[in-house]
C-alpha atoms as a PDB file:
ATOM      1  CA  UNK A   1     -15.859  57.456 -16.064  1.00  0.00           C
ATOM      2  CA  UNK A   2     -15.003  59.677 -12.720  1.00  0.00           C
ATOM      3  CA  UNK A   3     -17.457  62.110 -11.880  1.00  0.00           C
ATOM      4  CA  UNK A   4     -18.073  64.769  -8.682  1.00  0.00           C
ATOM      5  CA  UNK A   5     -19.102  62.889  -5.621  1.00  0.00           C
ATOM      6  CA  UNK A   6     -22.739  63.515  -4.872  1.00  0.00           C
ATOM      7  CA  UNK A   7     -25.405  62.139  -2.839  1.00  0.00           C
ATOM      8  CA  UNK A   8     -27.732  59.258  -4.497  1.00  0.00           C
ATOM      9  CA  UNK A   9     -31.478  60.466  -4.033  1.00  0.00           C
ATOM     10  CA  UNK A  10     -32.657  57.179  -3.559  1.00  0.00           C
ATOM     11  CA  UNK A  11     -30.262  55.585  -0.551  1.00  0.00           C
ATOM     12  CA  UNK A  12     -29.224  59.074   0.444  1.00  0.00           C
ATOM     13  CA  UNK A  13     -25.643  57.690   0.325  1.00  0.00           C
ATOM     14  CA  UNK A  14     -22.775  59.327  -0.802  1.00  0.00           C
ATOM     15  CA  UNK A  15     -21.633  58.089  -4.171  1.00  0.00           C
ATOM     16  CA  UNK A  16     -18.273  57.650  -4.911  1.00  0.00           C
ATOM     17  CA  UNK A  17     -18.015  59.886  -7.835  1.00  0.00           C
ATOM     18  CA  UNK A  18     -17.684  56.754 -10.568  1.00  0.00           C
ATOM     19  CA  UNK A  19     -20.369  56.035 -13.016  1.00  0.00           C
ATOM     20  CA  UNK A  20     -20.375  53.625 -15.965  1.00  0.00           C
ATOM     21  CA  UNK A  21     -23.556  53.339 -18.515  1.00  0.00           C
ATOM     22  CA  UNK A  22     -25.710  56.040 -15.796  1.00  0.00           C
ATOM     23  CA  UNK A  23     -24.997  53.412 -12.770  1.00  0.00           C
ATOM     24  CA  UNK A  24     -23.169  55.211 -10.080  1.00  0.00           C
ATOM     25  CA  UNK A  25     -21.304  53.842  -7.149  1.00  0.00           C
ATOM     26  CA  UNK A  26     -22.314  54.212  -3.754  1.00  0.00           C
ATOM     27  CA  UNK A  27     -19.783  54.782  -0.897  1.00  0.00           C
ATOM     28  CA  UNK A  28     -21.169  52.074   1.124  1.00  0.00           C
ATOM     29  CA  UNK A  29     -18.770  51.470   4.269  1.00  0.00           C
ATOM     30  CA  UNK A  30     -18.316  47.694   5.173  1.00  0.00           C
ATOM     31  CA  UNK A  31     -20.148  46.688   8.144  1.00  0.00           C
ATOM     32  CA  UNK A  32     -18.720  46.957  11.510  1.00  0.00           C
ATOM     33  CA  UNK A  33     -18.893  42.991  12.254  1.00  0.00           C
ATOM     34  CA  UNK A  34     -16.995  42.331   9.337  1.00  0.00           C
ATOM     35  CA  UNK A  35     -14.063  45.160  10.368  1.00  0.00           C
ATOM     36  CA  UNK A  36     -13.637  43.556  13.870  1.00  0.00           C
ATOM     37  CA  UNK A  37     -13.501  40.204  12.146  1.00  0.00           C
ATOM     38  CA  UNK A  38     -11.214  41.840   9.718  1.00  0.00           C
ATOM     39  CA  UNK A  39      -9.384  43.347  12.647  1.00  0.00           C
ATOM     40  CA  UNK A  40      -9.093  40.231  14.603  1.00  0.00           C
ATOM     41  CA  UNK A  41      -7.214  38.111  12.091  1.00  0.00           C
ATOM     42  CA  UNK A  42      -4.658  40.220  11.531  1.00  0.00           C
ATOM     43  CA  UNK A  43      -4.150  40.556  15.626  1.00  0.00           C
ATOM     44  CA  UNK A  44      -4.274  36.671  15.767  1.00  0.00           C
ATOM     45  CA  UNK A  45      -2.024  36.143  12.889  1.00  0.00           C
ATOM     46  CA  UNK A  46       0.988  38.252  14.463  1.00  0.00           C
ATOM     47  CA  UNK A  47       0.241  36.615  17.746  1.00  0.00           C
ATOM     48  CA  UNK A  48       0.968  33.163  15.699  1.00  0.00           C
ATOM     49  CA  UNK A  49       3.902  34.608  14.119  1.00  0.00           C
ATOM     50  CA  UNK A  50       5.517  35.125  17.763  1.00  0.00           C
ATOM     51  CA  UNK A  51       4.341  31.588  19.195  1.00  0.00           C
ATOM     52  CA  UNK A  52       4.473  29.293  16.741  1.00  0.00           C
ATOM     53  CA  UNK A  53       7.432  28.261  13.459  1.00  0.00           C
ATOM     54  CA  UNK A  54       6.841  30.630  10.786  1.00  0.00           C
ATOM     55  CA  UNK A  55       9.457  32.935   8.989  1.00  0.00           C
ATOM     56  CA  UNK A  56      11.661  31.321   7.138  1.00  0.00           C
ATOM     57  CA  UNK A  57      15.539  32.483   6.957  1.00  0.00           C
ATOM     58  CA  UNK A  58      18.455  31.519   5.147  1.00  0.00           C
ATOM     59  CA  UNK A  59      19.772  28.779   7.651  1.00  0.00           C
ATOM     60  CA  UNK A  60      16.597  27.784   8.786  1.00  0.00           C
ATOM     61  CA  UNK A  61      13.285  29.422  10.510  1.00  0.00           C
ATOM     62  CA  UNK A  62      11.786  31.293  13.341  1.00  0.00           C
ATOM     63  CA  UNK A  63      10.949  28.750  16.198  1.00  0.00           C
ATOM     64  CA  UNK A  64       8.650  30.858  18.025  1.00  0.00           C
ATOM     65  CA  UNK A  65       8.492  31.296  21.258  1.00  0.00           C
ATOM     66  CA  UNK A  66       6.552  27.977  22.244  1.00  0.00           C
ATOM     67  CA  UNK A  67       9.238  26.223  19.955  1.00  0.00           C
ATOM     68  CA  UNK A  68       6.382  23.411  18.942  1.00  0.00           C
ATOM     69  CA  UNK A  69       7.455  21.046  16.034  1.00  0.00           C
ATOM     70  CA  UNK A  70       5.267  19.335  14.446  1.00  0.00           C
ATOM     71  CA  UNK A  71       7.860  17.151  12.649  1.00  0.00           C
ATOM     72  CA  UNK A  72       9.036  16.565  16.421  1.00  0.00           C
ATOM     73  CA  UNK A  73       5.846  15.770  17.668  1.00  0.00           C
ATOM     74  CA  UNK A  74       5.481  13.309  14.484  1.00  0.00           C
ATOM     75  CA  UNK A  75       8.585  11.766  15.715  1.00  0.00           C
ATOM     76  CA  UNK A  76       7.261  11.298  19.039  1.00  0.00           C
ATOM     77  CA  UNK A  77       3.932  10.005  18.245  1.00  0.00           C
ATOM     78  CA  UNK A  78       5.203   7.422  15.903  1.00  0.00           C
ATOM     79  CA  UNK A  79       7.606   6.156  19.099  1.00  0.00           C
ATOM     80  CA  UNK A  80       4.856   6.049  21.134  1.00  0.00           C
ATOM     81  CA  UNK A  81       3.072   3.937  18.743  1.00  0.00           C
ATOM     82  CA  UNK A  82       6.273   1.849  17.775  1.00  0.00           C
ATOM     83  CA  UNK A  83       6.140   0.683  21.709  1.00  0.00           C
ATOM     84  CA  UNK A  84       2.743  -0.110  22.051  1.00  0.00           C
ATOM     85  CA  UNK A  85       2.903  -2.691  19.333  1.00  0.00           C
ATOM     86  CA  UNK A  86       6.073  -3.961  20.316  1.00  0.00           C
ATOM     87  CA  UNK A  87       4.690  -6.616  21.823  1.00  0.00           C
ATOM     88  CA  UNK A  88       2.016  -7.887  19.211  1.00  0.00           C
ATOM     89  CA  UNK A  89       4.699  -7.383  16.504  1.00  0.00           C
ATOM     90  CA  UNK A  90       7.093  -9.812  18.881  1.00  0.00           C
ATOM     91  CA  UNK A  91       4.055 -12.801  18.871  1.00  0.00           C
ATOM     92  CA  UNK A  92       3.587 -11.882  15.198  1.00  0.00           C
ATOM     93  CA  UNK A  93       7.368 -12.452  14.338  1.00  0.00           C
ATOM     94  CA  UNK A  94       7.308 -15.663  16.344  1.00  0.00           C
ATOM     95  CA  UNK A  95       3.741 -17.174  15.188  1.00  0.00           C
ATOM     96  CA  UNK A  96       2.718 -19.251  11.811  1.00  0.00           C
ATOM     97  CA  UNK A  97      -0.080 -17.858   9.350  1.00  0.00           C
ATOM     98  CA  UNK A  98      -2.083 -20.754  11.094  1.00  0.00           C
ATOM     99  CA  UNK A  99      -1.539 -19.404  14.583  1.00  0.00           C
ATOM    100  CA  UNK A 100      -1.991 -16.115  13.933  1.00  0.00           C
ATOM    101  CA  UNK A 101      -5.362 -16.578  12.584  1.00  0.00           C
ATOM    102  CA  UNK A 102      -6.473 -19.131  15.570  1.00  0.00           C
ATOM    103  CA  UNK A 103      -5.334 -16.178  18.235  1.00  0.00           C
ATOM    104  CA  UNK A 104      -8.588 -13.675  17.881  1.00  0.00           C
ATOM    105  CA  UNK A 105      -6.104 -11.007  19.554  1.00  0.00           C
ATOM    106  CA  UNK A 106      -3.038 -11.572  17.142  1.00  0.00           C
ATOM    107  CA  UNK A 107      -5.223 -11.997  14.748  1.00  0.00           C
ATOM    108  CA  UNK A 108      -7.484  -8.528  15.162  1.00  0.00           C
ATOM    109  CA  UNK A 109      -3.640  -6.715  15.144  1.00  0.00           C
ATOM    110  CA  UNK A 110      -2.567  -8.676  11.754  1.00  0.00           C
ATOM    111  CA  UNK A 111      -5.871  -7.429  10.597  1.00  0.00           C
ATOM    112  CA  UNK A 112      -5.441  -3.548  11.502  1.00  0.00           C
ATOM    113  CA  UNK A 113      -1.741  -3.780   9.620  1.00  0.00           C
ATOM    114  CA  UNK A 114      -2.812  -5.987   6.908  1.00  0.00           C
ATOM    115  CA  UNK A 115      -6.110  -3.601   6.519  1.00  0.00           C
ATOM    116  CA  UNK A 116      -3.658  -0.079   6.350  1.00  0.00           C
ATOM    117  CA  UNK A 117      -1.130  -1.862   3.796  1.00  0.00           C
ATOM    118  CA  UNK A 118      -3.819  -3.377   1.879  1.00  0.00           C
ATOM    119  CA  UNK A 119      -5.119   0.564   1.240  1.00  0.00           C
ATOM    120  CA  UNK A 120      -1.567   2.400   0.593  1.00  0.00           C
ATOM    121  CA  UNK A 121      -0.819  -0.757  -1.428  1.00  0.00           C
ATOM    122  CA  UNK A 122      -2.626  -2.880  -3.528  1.00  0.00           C
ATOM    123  CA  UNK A 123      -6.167  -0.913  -3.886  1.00  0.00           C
ATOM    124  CA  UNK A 124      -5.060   1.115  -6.535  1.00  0.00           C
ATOM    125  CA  UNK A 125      -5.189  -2.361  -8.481  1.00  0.00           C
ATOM    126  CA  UNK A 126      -7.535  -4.673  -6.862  1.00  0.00           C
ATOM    127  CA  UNK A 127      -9.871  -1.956  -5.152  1.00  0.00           C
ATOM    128  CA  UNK A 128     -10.299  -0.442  -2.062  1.00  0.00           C
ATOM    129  CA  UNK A 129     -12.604  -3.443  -1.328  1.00  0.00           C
ATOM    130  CA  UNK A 130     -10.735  -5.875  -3.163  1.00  0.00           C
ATOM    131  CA  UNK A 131     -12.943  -6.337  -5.988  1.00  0.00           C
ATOM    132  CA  UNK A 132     -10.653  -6.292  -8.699  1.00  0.00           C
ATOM    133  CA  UNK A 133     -10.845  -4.972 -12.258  1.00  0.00           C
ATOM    134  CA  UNK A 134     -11.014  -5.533 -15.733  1.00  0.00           C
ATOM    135  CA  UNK A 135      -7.200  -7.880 -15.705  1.00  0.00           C
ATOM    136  CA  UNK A 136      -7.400  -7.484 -11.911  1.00  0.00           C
ATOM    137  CA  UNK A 137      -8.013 -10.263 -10.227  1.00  0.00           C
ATOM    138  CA  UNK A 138     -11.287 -10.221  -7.776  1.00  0.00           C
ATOM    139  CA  UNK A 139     -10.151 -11.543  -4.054  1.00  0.00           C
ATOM    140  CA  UNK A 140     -13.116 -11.520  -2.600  1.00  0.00           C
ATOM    141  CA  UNK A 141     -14.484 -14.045  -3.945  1.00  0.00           C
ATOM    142  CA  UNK A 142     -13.528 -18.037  -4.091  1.00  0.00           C
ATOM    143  CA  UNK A 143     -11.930 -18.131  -7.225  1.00  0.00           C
ATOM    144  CA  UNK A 144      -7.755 -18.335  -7.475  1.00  0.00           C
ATOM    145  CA  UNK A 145      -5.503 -18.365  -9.896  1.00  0.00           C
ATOM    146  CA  UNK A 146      -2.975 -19.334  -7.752  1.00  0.00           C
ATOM    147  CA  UNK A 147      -4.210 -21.235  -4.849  1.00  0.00           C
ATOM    148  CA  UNK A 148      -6.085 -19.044  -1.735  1.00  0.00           C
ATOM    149  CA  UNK A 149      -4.766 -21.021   1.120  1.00  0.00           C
ATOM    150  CA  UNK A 150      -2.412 -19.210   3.274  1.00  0.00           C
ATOM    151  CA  UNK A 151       1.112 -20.356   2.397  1.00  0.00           C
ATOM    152  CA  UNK A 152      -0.433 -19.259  -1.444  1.00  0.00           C
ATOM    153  CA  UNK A 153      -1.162 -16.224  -0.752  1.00  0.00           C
ATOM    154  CA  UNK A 154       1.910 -15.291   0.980  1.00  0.00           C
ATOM    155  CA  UNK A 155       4.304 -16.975  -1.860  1.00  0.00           C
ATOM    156  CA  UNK A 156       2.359 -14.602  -4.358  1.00  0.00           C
ATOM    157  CA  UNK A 157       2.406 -11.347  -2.297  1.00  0.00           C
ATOM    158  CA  UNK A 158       6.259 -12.168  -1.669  1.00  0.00           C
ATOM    159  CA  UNK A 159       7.562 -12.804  -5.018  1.00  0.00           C
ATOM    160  CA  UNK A 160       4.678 -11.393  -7.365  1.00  0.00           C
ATOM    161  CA  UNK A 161       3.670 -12.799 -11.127  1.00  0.00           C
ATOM    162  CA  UNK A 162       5.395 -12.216 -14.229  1.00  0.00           C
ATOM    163  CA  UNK A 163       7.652  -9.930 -11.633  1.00  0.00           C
ATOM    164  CA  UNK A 164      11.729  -9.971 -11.615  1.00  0.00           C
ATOM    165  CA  UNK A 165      11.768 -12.367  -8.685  1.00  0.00           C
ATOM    166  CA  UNK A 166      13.848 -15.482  -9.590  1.00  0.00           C
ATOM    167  CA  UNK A 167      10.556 -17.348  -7.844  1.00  0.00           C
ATOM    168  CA  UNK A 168       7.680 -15.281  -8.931  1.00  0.00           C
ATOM    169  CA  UNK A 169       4.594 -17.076  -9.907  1.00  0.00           C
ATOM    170  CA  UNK A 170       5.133 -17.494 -14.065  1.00  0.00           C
ATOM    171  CA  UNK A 171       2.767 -18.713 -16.719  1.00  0.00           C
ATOM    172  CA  UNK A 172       2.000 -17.428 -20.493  1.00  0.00           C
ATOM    173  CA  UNK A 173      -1.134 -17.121 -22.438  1.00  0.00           C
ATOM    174  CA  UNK A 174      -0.120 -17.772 -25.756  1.00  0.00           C
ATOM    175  CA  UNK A 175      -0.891 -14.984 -28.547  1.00  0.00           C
ATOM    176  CA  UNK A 176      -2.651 -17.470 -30.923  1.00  0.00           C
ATOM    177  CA  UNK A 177      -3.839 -14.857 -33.202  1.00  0.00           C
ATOM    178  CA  UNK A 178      -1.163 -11.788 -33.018  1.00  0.00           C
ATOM    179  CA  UNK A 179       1.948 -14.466 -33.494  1.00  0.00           C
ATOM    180  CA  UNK A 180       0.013 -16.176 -36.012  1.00  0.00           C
ATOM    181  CA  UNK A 181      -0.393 -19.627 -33.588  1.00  0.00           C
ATOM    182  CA  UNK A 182      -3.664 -20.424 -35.404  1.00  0.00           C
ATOM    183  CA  UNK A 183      -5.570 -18.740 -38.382  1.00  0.00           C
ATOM    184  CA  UNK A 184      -8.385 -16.167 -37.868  1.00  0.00           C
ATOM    185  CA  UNK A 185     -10.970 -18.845 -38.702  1.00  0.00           C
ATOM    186  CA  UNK A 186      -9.859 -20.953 -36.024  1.00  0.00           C
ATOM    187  CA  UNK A 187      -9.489 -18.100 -33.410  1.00  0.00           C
ATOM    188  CA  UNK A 188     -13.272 -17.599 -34.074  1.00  0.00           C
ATOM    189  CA  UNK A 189     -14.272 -21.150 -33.658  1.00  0.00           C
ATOM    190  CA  UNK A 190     -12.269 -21.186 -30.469  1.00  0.00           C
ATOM    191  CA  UNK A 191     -14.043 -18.176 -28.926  1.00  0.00           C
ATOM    192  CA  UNK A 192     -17.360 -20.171 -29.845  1.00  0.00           C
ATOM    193  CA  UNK A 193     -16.030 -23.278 -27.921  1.00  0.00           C
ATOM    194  CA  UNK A 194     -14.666 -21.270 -24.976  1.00  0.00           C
ATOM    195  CA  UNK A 195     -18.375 -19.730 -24.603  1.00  0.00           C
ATOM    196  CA  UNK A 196     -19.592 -23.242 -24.549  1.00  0.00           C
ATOM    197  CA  UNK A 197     -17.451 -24.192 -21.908  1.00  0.00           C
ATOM    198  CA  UNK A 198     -19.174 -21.861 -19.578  1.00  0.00           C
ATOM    199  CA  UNK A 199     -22.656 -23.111 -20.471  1.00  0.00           C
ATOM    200  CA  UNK A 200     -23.912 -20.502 -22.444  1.00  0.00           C
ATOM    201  CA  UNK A 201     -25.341 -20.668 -26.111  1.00  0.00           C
ATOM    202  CA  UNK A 202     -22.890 -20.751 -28.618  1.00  0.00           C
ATOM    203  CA  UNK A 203     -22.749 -21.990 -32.196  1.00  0.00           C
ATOM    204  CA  UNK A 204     -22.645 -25.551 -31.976  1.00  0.00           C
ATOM    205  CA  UNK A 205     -20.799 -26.009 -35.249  1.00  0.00           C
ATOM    206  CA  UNK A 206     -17.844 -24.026 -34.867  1.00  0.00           C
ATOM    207  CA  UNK A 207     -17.481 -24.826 -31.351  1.00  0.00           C
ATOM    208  CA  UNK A 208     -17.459 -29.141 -32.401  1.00  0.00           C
ATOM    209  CA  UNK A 209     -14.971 -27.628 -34.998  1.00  0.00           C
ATOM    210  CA  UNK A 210     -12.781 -26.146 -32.180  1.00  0.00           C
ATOM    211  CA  UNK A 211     -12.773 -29.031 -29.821  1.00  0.00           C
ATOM    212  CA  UNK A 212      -9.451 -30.468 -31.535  1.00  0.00           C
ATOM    213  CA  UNK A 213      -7.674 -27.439 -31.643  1.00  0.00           C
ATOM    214  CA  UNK A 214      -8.825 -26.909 -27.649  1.00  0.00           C
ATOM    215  CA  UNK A 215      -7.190 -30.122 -26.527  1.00  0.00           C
ATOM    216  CA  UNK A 216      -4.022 -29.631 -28.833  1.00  0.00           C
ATOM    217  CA  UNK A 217      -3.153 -26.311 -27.900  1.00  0.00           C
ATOM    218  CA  UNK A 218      -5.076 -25.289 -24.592  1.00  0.00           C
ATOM    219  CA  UNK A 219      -5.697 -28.142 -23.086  1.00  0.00           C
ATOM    220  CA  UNK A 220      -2.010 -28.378 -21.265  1.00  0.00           C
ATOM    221  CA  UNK A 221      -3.084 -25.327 -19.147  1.00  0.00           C
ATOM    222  CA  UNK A 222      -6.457 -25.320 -18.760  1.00  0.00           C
ATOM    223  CA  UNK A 223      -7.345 -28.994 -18.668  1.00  0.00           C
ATOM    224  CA  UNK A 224      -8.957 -31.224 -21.256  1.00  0.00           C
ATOM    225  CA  UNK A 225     -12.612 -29.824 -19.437  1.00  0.00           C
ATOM    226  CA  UNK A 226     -11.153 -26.728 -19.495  1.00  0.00           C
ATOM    227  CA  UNK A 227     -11.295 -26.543 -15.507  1.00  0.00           C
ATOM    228  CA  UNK A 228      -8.440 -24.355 -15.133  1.00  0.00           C
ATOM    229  CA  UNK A 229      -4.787 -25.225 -12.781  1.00  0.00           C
ATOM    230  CA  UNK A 230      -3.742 -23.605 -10.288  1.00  0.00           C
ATOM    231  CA  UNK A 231      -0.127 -25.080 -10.719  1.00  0.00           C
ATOM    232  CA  UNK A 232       0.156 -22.954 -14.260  1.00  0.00           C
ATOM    233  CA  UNK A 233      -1.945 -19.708 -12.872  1.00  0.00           C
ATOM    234  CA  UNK A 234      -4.516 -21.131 -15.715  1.00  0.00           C
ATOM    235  CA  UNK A 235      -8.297 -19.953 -15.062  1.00  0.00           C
ATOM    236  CA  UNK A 236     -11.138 -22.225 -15.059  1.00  0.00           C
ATOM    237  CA  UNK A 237     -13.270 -22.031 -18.129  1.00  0.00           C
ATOM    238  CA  UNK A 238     -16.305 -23.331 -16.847  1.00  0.00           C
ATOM    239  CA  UNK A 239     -17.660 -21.013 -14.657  1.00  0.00           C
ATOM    240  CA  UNK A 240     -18.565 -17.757 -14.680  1.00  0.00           C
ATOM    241  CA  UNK A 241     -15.743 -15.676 -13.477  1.00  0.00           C
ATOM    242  CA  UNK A 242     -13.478 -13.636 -16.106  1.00  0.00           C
ATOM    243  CA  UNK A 243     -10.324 -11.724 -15.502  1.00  0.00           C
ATOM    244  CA  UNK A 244     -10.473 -10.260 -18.879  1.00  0.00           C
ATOM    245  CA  UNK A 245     -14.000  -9.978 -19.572  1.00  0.00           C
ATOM    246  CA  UNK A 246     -16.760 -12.994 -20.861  1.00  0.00           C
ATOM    247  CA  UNK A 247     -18.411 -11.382 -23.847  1.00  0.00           C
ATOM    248  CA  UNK A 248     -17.375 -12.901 -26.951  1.00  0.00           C
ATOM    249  CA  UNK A 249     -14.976  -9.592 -28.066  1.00  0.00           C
ATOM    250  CA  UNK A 250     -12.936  -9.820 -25.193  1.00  0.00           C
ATOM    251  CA  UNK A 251     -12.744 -13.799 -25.173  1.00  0.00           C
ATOM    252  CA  UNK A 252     -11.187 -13.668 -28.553  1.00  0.00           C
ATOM    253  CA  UNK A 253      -8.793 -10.494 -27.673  1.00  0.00           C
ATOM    254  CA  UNK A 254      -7.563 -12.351 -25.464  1.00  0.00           C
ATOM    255  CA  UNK A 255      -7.144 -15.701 -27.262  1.00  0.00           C
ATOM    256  CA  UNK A 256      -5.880 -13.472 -30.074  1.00  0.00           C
ATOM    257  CA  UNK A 257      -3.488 -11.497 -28.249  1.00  0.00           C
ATOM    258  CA  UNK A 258      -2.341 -13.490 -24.367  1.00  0.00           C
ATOM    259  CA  UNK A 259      -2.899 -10.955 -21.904  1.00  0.00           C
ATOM    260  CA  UNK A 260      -0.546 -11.693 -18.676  1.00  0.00           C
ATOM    261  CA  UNK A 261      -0.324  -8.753 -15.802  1.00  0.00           C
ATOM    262  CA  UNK A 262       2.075  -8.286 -13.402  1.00  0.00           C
ATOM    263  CA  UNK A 263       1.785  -8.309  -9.951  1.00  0.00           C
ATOM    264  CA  UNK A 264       5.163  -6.901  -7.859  1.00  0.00           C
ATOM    265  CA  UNK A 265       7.374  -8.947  -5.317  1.00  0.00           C
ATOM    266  CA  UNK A 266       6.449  -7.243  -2.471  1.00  0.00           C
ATOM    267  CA  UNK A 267       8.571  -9.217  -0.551  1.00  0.00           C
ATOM    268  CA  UNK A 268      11.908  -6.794  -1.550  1.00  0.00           C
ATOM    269  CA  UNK A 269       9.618  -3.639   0.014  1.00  0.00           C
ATOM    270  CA  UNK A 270       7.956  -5.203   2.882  1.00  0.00           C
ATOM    271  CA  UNK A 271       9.478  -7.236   6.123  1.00  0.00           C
ATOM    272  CA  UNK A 272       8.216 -10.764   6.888  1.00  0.00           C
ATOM    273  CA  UNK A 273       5.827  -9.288  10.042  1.00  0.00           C
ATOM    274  CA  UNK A 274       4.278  -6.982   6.769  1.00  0.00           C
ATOM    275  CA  UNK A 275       3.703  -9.706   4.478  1.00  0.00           C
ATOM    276  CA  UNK A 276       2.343 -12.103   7.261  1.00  0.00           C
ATOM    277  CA  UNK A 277      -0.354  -9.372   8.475  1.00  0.00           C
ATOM    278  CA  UNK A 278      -1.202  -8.628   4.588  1.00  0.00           C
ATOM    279  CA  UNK A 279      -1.695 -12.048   4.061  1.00  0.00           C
ATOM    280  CA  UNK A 280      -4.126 -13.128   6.909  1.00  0.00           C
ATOM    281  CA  UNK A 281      -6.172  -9.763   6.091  1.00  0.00           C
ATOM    282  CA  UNK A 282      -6.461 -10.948   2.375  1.00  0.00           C
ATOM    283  CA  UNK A 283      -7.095 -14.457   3.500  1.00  0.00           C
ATOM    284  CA  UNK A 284      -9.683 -13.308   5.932  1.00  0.00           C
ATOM    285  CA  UNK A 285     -11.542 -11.108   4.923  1.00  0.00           C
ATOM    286  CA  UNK A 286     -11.054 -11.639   0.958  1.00  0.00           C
ATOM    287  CA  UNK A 287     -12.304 -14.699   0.161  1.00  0.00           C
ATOM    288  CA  UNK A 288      -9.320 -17.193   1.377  1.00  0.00           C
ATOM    289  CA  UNK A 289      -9.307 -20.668   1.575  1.00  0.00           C
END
């Protein structure tokens, strides 16, 4: 409630004349640093006002009287940048992946690009270090579905898997399970065979069971040892690198149901000089052969 304005007996401050519950309010001024503070912004924000772009109007906005632009001065900057990799953007044009990486100079520029399109581009899949995910493959380490030399790498950052490029790289893991392929019983005898494959215990029964149905229906991809081809974007069996996951759930969910991702054809977004720089980066520093 609103009361008289008295003085408090203990500060010897003037109250302000409100009181809730028996507290009263003192009339405590703000401190004098904090007014010239206080003061100060507002003088500096109407000297910014005058200087620099900041009312807007109906047709547009006040320049100020420096007339700075930042959007100019973007403009400007990326010019000045556009010329001073003219010239390494000429040898890149001109050179082969082979070249490129042989030339420690072309190859530190092809680096720099590759590094900046690698993070706006493909890290939000594959990770800002290229580790990969859960059904994203890991390129920094030795193991490719679809080759790691040079001229692989670029065909699959140009035309992408499972993309809508005429050439993208293609291959299907069949839903054995969801399209009814092979019965349950089999699926599990299958999971116990795949586990085998990569040396680990496993029941020895089911997997001897599965070993027929392996070579009739998986074999074609993966190999009769199960090592995987590259030519089909089939993964090795045998060792211990999984796209999906190697516990025995996620072997047969994927057995069960044929997991495929998609990887775009980066070729219709980026130009050749793009692709070539992206491609010695992954190559180089991600595990390339």
């Amino acid at each position: 409630m609103a009361g008289n304005k008295e003085t408090d007996a203990h500060s010897g401050m003037e109250t302000t004349g409100h009181e809730w519950d028996g507290i009263k309010e003192l009339d405590t001024p703000l401190p004098r640093w904090w007014l010239w503070i206080f003061y100060a912004s507002i003088a500096f924000a109407v000297v910014y006002w005058i200087l620099m772009p900041s009312w807007p109007g109906i047709t547009g906005y006040a320049p100020g009287i420096l007339h700075k632009s930042d959007r100019a001065q973007v403009v400007t900057d990326l010019a000045a940048l556009k010329a001073q990799r003219s010239a390494q953007a000429s040898r890149l044009a001109t050179a082969d992946l082979a070249t490129i990486e042989k030339d420690p100079q072309l190859q530190a520029y092809a680096l720099a690009v590759g590094q900046s399109i690698f993070g706006d581009n493909c890290a939000t899949c594959h990770g800002t270090g290229g580790t990969g995910a859960k059904g994203y493959p890991n390129l920094r380490d030795d193991v490719w579905l679809w080759g790691g030399s040079l001229e692989d790498i670029q065909r699959t950052i140009t035309h992408g898997v499972r993309s809508t490029d005429p050439e993208a790289r293609t291959s299907q893991m069949p839903a054995f399970g969801r399209d009814q392929i092979l019965q349950p019983g089999q699926i599990d005898n299958l999971t116990e065979y795949v586990v085998s494959l990569s040396h680990r215990p496993a029941n020895t029964a089911m997997a001897a069971a599965a070993a027929p149905v392996f070579q009739a229906n998986c074999a074609s991809c993966h190999g009769p040892q199960g090592l995987g081809n590259q030519q089909f974007g089939a993964p090795n069996l045998t060792d211990a690198d999984w796209l999906y996951g190697s516990d025995r759930a996620s072997i047969k969910d994927q057995i069960w149901n044929g997991h495929g991702g998609v990887m775009p054809n980066w070729g219709k977004r980026f130009d050749a000089n793009t692709i070539k720089a992206l491609t010695v980066y992954i190559h180089a520093n991600a595990g390339g052969k």
